[in-house]
N, C-alpha and C. Protein backbone atom coordinates (compact mmCIF):
# COMPACT_ATOMS: atom_id res chain seq x y z
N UNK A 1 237.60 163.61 149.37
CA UNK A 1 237.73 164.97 149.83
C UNK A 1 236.56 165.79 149.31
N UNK A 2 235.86 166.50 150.24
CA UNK A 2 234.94 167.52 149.63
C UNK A 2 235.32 168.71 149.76
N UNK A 3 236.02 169.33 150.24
CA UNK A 3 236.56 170.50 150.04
C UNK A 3 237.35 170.89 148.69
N UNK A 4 237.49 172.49 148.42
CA UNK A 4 237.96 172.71 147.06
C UNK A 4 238.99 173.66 147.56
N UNK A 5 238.85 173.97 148.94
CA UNK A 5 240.33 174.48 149.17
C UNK A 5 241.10 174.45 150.68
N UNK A 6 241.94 174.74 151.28
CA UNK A 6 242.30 174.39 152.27
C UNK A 6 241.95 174.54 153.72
N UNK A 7 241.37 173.59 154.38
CA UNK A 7 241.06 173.69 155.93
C UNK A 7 240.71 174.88 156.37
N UNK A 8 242.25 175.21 156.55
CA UNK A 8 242.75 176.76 157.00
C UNK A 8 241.97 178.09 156.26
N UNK A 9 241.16 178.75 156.87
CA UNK A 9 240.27 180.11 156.52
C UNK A 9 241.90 180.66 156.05
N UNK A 10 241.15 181.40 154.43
CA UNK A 10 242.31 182.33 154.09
C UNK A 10 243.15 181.75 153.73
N UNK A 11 243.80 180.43 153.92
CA UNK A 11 244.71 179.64 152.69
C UNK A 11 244.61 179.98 150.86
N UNK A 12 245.09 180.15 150.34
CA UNK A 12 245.32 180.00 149.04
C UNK A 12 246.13 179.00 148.06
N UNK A 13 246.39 178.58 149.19
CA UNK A 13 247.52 177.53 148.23
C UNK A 13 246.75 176.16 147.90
N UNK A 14 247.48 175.36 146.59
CA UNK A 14 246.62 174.06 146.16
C UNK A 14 246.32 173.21 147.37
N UNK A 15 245.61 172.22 147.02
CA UNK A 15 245.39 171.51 147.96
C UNK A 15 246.75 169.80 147.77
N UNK A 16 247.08 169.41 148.88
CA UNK A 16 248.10 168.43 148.82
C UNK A 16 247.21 167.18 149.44
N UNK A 17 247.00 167.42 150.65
CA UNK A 17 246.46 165.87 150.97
C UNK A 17 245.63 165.95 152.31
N UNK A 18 244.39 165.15 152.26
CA UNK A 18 242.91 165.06 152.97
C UNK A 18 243.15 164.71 154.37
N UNK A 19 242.44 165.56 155.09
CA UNK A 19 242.85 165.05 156.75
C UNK A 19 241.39 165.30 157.51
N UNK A 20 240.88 163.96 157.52
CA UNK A 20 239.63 163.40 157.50
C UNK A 20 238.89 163.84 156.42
N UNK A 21 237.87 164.19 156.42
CA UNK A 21 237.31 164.83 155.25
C UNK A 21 237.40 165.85 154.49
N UNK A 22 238.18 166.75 155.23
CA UNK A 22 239.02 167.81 154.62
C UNK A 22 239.74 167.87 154.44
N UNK A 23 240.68 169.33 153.47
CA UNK A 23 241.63 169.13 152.73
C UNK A 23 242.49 169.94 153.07
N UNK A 24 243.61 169.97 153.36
CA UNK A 24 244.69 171.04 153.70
C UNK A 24 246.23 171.27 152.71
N UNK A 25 246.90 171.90 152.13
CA UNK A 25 247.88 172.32 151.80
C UNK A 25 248.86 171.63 151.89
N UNK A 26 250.30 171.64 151.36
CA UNK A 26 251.40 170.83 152.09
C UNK A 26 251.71 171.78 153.14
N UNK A 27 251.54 173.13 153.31
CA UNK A 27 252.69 173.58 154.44
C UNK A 27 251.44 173.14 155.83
N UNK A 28 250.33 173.22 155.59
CA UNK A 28 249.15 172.75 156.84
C UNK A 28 249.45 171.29 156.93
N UNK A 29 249.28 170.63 155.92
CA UNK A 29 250.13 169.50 156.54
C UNK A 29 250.57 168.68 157.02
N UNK A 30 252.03 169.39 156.35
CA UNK A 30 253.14 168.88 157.42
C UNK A 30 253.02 169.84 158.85
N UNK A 31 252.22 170.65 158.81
CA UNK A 31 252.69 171.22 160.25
C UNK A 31 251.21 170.19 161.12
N UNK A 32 249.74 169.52 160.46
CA UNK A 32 249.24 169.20 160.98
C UNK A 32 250.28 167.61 161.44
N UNK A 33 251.33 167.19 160.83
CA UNK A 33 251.48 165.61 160.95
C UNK A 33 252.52 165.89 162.38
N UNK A 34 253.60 167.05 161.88
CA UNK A 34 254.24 167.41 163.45
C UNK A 34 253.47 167.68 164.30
N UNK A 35 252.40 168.28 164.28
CA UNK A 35 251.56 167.94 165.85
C UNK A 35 251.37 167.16 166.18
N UNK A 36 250.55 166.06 165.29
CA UNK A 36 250.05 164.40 165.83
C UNK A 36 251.15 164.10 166.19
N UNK A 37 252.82 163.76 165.60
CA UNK A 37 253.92 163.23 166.18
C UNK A 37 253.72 163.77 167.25
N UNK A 38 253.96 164.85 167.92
CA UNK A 38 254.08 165.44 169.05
C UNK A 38 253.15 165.61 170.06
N UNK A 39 251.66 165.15 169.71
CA UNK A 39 251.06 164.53 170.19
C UNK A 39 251.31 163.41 171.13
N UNK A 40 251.48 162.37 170.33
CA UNK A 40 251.46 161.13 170.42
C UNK A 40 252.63 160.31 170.29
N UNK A 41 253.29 160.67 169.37
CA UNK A 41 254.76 159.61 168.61
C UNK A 41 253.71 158.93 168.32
N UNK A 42 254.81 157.63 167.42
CA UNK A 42 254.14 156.59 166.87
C UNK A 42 252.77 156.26 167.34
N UNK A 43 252.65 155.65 168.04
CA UNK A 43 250.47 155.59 168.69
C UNK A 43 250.42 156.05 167.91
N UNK A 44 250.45 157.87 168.17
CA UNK A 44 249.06 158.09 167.69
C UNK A 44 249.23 158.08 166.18
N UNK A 45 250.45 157.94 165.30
CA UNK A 45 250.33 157.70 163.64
C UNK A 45 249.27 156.13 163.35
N UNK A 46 249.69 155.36 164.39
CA UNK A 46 249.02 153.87 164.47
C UNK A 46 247.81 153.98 165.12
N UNK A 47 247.40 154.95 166.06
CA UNK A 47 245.91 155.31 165.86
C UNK A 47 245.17 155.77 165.37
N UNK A 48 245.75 156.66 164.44
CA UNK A 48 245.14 157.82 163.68
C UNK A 48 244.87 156.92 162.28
N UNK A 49 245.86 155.74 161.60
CA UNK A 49 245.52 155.19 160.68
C UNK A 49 244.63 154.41 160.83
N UNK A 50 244.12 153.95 162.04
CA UNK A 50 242.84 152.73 162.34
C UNK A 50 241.69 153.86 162.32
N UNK A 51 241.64 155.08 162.47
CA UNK A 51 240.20 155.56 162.73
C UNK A 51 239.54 155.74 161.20
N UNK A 52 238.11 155.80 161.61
CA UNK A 52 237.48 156.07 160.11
C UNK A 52 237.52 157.80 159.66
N UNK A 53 237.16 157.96 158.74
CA UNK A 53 236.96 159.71 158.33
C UNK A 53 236.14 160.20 159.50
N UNK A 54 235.41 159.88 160.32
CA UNK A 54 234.42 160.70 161.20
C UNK A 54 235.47 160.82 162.16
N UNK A 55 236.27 159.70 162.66
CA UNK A 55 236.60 160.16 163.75
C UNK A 55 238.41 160.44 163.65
N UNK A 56 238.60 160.89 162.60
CA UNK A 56 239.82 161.04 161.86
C UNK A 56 239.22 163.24 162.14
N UNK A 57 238.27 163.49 161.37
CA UNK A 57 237.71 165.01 161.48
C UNK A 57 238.05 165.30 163.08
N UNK A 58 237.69 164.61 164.28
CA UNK A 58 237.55 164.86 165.67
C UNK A 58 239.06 165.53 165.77
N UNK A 59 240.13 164.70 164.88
CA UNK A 59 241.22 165.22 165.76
C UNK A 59 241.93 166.00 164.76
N UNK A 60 241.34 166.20 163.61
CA UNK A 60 241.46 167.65 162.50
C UNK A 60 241.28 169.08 163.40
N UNK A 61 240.12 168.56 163.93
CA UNK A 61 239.39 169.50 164.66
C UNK A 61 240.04 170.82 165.85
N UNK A 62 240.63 169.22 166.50
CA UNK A 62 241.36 169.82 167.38
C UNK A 62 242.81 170.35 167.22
N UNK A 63 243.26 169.85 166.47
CA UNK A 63 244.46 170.43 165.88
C UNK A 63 244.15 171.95 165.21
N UNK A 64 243.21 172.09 164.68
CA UNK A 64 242.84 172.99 163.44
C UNK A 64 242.43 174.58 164.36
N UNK A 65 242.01 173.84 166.04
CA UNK A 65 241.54 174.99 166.82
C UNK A 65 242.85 175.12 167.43
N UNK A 66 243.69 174.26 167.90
CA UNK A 66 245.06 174.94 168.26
C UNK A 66 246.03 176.16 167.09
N UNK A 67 245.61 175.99 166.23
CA UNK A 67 246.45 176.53 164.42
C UNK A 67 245.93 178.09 164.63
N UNK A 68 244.24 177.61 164.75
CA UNK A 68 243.49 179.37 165.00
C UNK A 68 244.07 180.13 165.92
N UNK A 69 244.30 179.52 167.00
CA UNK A 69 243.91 180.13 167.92
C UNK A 69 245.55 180.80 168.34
N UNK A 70 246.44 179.79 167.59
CA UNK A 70 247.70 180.53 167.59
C UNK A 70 248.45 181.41 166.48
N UNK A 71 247.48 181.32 165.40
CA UNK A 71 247.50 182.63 163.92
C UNK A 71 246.78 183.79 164.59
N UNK A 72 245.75 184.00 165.47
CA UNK A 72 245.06 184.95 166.00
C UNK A 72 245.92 185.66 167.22
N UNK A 73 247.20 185.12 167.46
CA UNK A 73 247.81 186.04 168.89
C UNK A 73 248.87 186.81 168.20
């Protein structure tokens, strides 16, 4: 992990556990792991564990712009 605090702009809380190369909170998360479920179901937990950190960030990414973009409405 290279980050020293969470994903999420404006988080304060410790950091819990790395999602690709970055680091997010427990309440980010668990709310990032209910998306992938809901994503995907199982797949995508069984795809998401085969990818490397680069392409593990791709779908940080996209999760992380759905999070913005629904804290901003």
């Amino acid at each position: 992990m290279n980050a020293d605090m969470c994903l999420i702009g404006g988080c304060t809380e410790p950091l819990y556990a790395p999602a690709g190369t970055q680091s997010l909170c427990k309440e980010h998360f668990l709310h990032f792991v209910t998306w992938r479920r809901k994503k995907g179901g199982l797949g995508m937990f069984k795809k998401y564990s085969a990818m490397n950190m680069e392409e593990r960030d791709v779908i940080v990414e996209e999760w992380a712009k759905s999070t913005f973009s629904s804290s901003s409405s």
